[in-house]
PDB file of N, CA and C in Angstrom:
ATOM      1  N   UNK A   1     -12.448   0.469  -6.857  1.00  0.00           N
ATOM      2  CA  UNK A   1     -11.030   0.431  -7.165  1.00  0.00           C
ATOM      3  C   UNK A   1     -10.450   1.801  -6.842  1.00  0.00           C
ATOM      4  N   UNK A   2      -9.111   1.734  -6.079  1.00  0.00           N
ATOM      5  CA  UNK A   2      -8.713   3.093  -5.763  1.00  0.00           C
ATOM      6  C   UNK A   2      -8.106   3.372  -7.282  1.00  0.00           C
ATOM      7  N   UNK A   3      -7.337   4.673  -6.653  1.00  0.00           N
ATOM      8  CA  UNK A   3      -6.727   4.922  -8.182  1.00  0.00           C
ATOM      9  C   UNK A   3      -4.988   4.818  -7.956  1.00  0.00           C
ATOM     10  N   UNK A   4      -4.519   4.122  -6.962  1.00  0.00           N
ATOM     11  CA  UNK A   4      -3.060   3.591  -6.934  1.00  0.00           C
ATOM     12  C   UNK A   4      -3.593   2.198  -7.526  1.00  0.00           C
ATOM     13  N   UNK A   5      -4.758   1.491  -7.176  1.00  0.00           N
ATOM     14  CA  UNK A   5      -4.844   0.219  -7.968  1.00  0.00           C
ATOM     15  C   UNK A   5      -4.673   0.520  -9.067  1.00  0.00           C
ATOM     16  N   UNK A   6      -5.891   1.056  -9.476  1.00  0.00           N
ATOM     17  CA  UNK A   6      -5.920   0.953 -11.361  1.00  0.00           C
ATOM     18  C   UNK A   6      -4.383   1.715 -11.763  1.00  0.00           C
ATOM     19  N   UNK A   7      -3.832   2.714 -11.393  1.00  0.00           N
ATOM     20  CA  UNK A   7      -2.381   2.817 -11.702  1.00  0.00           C
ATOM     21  C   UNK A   7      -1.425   1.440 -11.854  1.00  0.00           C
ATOM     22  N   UNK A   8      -1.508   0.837 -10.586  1.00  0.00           N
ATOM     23  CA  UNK A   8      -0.632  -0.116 -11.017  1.00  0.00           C
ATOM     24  C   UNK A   8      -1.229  -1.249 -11.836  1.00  0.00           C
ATOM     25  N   UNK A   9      -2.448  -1.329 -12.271  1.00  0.00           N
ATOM     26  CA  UNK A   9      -2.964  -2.250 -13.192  1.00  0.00           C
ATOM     27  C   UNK A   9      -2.656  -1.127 -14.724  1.00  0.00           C
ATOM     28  N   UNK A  10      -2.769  -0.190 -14.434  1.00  0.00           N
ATOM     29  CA  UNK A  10      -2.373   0.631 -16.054  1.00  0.00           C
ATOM     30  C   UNK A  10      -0.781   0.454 -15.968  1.00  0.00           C
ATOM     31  N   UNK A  11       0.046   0.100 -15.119  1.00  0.00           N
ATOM     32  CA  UNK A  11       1.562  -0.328 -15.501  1.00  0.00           C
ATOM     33  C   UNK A  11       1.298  -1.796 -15.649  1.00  0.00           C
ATOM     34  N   UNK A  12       0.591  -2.595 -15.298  1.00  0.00           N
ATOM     35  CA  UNK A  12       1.164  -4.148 -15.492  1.00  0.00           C
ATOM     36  C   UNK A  12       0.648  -3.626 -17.105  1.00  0.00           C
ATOM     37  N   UNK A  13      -0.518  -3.912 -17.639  1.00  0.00           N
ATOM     38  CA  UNK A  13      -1.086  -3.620 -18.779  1.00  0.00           C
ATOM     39  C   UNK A  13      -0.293  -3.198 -20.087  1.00  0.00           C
ATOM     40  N   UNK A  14       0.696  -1.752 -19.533  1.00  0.00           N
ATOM     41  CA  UNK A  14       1.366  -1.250 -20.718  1.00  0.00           C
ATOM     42  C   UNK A  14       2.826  -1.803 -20.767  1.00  0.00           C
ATOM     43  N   UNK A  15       3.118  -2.318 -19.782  1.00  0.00           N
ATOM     44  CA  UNK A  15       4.215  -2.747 -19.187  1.00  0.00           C
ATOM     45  C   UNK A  15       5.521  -2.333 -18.637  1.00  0.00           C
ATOM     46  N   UNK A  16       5.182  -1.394 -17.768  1.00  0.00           N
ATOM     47  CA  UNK A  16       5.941   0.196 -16.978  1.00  0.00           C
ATOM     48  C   UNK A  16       6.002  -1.009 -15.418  1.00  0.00           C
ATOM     49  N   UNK A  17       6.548  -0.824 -14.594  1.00  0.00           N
ATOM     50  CA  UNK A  17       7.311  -1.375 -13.572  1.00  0.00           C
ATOM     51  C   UNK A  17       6.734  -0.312 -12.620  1.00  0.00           C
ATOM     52  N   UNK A  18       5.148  -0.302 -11.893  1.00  0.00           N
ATOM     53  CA  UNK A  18       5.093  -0.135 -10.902  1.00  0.00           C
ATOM     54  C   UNK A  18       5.560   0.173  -9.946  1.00  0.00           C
ATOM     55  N   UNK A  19       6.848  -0.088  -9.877  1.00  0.00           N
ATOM     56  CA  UNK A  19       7.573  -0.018  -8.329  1.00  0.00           C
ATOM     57  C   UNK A  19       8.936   0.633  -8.849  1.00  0.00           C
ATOM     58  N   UNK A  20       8.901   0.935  -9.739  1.00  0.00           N
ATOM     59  CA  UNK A  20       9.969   1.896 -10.356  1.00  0.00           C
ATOM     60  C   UNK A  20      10.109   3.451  -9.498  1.00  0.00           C
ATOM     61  N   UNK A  21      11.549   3.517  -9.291  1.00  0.00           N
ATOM     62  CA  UNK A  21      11.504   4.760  -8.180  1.00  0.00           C
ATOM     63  C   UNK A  21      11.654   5.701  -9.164  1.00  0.00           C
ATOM     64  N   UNK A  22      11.493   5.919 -10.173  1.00  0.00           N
ATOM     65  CA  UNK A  22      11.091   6.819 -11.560  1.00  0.00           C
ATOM     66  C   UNK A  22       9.742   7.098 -11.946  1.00  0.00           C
ATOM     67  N   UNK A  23       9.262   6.354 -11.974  1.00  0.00           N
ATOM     68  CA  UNK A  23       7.565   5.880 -12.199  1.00  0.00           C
ATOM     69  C   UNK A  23       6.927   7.214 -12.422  1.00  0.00           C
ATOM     70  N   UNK A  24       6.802   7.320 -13.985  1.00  0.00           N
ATOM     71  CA  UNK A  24       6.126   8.995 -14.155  1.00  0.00           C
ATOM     72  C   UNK A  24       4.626   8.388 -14.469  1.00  0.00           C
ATOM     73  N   UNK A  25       3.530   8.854 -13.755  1.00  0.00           N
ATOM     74  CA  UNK A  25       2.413   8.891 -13.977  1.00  0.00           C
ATOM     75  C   UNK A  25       1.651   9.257 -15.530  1.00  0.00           C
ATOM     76  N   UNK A  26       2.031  10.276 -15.732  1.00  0.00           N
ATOM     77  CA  UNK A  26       1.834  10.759 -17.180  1.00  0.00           C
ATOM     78  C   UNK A  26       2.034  10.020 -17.864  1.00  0.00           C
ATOM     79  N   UNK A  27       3.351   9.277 -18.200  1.00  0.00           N
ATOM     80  CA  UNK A  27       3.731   8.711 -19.331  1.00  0.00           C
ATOM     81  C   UNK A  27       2.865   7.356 -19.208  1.00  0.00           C
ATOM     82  N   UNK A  28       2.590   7.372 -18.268  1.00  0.00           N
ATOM     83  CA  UNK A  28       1.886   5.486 -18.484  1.00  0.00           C
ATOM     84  C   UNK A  28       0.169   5.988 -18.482  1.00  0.00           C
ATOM     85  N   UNK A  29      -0.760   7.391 -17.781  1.00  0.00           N
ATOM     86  CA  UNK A  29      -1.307   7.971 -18.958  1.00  0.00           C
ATOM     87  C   UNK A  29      -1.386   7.964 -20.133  1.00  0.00           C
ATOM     88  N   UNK A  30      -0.464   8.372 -20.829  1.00  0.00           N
ATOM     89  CA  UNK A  30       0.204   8.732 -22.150  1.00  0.00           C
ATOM     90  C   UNK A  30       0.329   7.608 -22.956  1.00  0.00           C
ATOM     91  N   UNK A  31       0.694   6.274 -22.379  1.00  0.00           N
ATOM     92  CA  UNK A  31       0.983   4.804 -22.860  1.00  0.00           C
ATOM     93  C   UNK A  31      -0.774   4.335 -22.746  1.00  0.00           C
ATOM     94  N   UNK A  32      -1.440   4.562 -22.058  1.00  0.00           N
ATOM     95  CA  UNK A  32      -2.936   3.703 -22.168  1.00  0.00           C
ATOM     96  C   UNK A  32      -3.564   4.441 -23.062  1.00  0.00           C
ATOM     97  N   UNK A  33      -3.245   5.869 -23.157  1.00  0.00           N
ATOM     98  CA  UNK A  33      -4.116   6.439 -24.222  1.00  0.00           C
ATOM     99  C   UNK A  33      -3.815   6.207 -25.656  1.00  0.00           C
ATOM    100  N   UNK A  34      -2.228   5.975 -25.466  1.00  0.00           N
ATOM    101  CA  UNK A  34      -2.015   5.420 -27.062  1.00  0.00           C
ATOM    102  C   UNK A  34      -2.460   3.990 -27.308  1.00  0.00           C
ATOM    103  N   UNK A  35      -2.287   2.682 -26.449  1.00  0.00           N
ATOM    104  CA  UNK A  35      -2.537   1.423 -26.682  1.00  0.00           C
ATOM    105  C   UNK A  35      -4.569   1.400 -26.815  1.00  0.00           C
ATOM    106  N   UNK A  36      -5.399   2.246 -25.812  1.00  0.00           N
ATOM    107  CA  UNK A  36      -6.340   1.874 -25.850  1.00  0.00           C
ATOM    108  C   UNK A  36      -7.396   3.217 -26.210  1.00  0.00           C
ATOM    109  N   UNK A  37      -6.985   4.405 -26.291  1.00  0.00           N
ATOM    110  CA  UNK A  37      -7.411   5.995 -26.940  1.00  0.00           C
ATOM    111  C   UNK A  37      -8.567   5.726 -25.615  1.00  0.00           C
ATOM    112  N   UNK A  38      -8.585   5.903 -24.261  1.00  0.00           N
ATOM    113  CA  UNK A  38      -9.142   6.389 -23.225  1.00  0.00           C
ATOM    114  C   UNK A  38      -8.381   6.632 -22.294  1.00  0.00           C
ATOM    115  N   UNK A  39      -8.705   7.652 -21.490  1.00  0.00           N
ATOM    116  CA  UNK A  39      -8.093   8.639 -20.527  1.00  0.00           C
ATOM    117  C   UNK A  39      -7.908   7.603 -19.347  1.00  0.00           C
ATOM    118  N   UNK A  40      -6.924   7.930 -17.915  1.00  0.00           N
ATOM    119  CA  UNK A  40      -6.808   7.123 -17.313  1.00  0.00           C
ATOM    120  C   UNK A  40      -8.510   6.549 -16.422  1.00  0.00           C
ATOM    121  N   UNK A  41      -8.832   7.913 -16.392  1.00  0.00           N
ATOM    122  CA  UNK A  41     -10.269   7.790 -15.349  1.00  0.00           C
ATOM    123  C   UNK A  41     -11.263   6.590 -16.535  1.00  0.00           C
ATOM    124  N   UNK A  42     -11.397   7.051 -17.434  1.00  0.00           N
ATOM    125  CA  UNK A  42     -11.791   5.885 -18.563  1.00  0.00           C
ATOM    126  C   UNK A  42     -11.185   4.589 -18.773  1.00  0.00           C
ATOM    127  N   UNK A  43      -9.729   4.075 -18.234  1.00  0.00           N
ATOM    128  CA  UNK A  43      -9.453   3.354 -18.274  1.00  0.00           C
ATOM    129  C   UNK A  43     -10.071   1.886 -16.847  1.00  0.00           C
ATOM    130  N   UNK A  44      -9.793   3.305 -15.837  1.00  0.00           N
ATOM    131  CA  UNK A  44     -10.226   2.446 -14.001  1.00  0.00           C
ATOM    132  C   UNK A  44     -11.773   2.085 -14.620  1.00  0.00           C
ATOM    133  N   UNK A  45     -12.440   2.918 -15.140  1.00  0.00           N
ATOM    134  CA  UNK A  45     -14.160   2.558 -14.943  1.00  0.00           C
ATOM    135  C   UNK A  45     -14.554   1.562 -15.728  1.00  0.00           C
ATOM    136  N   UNK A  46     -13.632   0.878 -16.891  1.00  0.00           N
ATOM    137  CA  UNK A  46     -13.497  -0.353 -17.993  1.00  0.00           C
ATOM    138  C   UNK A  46     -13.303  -1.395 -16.883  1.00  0.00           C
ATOM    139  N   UNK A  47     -11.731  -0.670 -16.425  1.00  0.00           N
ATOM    140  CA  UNK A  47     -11.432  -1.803 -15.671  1.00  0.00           C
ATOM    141  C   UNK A  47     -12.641  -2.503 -13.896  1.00  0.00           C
ATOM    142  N   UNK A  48     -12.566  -1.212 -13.778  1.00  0.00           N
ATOM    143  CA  UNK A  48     -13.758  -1.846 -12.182  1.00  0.00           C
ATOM    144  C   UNK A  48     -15.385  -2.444 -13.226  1.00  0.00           C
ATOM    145  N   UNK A  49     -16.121  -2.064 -13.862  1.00  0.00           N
ATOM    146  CA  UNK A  49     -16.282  -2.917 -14.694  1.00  0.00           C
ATOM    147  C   UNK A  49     -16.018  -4.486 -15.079  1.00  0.00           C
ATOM    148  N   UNK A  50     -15.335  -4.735 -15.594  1.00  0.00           N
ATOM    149  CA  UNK A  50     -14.932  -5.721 -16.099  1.00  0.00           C
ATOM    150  C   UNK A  50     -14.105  -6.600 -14.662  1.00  0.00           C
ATOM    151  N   UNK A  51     -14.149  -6.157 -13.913  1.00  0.00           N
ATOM    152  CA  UNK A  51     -14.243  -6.914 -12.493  1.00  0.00           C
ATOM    153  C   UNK A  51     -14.773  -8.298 -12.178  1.00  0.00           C
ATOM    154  N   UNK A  52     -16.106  -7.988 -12.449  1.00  0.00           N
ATOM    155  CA  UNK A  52     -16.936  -9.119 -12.092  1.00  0.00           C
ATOM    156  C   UNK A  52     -17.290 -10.258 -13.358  1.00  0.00           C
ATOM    157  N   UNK A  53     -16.341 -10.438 -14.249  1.00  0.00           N
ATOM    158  CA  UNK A  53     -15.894 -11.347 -14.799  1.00  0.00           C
ATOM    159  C   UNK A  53     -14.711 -11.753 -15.196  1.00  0.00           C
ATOM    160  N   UNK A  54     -14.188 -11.808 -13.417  1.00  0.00           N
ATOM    161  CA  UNK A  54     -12.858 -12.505 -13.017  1.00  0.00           C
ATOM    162  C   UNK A  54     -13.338 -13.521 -12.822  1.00  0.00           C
ATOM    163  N   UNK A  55     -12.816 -14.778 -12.899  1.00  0.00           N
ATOM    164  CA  UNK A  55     -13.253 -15.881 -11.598  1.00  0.00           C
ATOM    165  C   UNK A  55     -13.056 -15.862 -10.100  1.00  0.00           C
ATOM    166  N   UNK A  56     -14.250 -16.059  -9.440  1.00  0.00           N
ATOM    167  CA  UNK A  56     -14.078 -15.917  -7.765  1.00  0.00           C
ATOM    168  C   UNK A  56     -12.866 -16.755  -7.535  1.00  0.00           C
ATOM    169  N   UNK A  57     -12.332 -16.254  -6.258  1.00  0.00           N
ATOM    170  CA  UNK A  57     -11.581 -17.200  -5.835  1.00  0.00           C
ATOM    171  C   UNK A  57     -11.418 -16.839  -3.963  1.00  0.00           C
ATOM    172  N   UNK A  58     -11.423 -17.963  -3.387  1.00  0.00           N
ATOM    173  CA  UNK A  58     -11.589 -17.843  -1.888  1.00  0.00           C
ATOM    174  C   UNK A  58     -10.025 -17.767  -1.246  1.00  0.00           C
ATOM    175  N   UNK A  59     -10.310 -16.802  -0.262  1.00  0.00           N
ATOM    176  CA  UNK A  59      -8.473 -15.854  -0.179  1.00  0.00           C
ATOM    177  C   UNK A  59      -8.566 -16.749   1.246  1.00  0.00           C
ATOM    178  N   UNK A  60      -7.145 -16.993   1.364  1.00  0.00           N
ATOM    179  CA  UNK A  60      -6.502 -18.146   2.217  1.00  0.00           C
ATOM    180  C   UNK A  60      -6.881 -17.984   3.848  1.00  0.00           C
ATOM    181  N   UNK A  61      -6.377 -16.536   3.799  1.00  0.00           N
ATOM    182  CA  UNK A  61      -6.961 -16.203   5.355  1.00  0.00           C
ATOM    183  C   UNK A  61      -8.351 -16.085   6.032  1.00  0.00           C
ATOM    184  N   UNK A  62      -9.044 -15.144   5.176  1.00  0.00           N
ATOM    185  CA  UNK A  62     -10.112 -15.064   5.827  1.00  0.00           C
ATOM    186  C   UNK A  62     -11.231 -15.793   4.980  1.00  0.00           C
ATOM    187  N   UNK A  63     -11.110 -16.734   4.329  1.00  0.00           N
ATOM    188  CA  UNK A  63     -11.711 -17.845   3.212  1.00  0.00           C
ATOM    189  C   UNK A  63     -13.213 -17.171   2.773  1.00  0.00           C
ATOM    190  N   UNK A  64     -13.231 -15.708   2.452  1.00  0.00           N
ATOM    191  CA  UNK A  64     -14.114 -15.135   1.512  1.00  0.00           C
ATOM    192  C   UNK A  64     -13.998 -14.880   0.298  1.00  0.00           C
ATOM    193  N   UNK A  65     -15.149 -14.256  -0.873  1.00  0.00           N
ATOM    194  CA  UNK A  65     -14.622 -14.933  -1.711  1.00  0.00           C
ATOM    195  C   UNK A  65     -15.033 -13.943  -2.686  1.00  0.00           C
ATOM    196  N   UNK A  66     -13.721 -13.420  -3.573  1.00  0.00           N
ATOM    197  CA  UNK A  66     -13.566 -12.055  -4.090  1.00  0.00           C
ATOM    198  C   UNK A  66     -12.927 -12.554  -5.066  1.00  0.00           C
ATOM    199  N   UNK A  67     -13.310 -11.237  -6.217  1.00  0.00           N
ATOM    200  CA  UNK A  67     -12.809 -10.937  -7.445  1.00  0.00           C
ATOM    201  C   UNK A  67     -12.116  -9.947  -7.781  1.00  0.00           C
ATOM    202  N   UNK A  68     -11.113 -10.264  -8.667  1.00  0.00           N
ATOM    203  CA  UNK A  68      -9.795  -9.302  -8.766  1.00  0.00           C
ATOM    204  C   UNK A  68      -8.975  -9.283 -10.232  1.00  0.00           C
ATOM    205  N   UNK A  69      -7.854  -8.481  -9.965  1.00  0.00           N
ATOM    206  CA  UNK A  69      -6.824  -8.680 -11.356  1.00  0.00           C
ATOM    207  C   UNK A  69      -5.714  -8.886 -10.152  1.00  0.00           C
ATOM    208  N   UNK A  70      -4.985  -9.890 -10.629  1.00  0.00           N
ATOM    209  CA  UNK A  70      -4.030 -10.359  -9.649  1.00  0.00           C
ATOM    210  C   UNK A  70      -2.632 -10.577 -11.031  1.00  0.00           C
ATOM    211  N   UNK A  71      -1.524 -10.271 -10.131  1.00  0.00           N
ATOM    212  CA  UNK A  71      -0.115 -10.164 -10.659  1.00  0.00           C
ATOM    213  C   UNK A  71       0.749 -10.946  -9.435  1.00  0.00           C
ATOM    214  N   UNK A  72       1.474 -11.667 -10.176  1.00  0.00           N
ATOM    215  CA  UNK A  72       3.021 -12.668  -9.278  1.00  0.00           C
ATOM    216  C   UNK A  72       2.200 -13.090  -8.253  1.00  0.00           C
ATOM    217  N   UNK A  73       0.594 -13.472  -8.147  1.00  0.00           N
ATOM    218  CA  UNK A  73       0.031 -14.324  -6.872  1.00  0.00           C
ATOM    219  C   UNK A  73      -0.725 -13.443  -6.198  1.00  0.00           C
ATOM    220  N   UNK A  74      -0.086 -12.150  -6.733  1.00  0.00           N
ATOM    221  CA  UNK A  74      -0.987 -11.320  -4.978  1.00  0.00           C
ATOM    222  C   UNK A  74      -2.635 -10.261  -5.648  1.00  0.00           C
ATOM    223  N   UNK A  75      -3.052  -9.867  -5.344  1.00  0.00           N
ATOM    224  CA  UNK A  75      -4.358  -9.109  -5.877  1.00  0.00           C
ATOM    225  C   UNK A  75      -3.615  -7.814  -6.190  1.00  0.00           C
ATOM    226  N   UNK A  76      -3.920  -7.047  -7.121  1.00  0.00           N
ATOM    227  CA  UNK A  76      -3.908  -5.637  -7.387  1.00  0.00           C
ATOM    228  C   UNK A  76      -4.963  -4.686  -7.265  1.00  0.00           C
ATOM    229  N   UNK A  77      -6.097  -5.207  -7.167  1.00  0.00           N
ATOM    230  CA  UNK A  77      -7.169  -4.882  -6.677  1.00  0.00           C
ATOM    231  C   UNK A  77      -8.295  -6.819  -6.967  1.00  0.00           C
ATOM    232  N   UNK A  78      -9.259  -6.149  -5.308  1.00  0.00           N
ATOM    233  CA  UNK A  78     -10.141  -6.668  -5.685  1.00  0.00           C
ATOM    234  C   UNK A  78     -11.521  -6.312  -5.180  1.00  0.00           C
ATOM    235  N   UNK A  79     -12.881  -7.139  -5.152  1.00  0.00           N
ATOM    236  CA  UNK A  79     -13.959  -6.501  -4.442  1.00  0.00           C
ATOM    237  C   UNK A  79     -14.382  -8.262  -4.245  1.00  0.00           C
ATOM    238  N   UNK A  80     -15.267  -7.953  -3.174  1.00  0.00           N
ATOM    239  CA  UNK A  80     -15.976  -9.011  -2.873  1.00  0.00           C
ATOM    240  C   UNK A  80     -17.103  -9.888  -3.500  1.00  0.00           C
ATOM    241  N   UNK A  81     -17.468 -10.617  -3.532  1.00  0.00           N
ATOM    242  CA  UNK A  81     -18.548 -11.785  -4.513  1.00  0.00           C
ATOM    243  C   UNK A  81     -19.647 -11.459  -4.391  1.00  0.00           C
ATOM    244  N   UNK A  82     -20.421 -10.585  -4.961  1.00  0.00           N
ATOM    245  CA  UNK A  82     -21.825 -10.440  -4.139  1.00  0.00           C
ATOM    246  C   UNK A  82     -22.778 -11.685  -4.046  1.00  0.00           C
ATOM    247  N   UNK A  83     -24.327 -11.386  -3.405  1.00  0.00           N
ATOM    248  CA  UNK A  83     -24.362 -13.003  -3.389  1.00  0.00           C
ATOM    249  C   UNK A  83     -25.477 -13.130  -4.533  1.00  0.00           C
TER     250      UNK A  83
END
């Protein structure tokens, strides 16, 4: 997981607007450490973690078959199915 993913998975989460042309990093820091008392880097390594008990699902184009946290349809991050 990069760390613009897990950013924008630490805004869906606290519920800060990603795509906000304001979008202070810190404060949504600041918001995971209060909702969950771990740092952001502690937050991505829960989250890539807890990855691989998404349900697979096979992506339209290239019909392989990956796991993710997905928002409004599209992936926010994902990784592939190992076998």
């Amino acid at each position: 997981m990069y760390d613009f993913e897990a950013l924008e998975l630490a805004c869906r989460v606290v519920g800060v607007d990603p795509d906000a042309s304001d979008l202070d990093e810190r404060d949504v820091e600041d918001k995971i450490y209060e909702k969950f008392e771990v740092s952001m880097e502690g937050f991505q390594k829960i989250a890539e973690a807890l990855l691989k008990f998404t349900p697979p699902v096979q992506t339209a184009i290239t019909e392989s078959w990956v796991q993710g946290y997905i928002h409004d349809q599209c992936f926010i991050t994902k990784q592939a199915v190992g076998p």
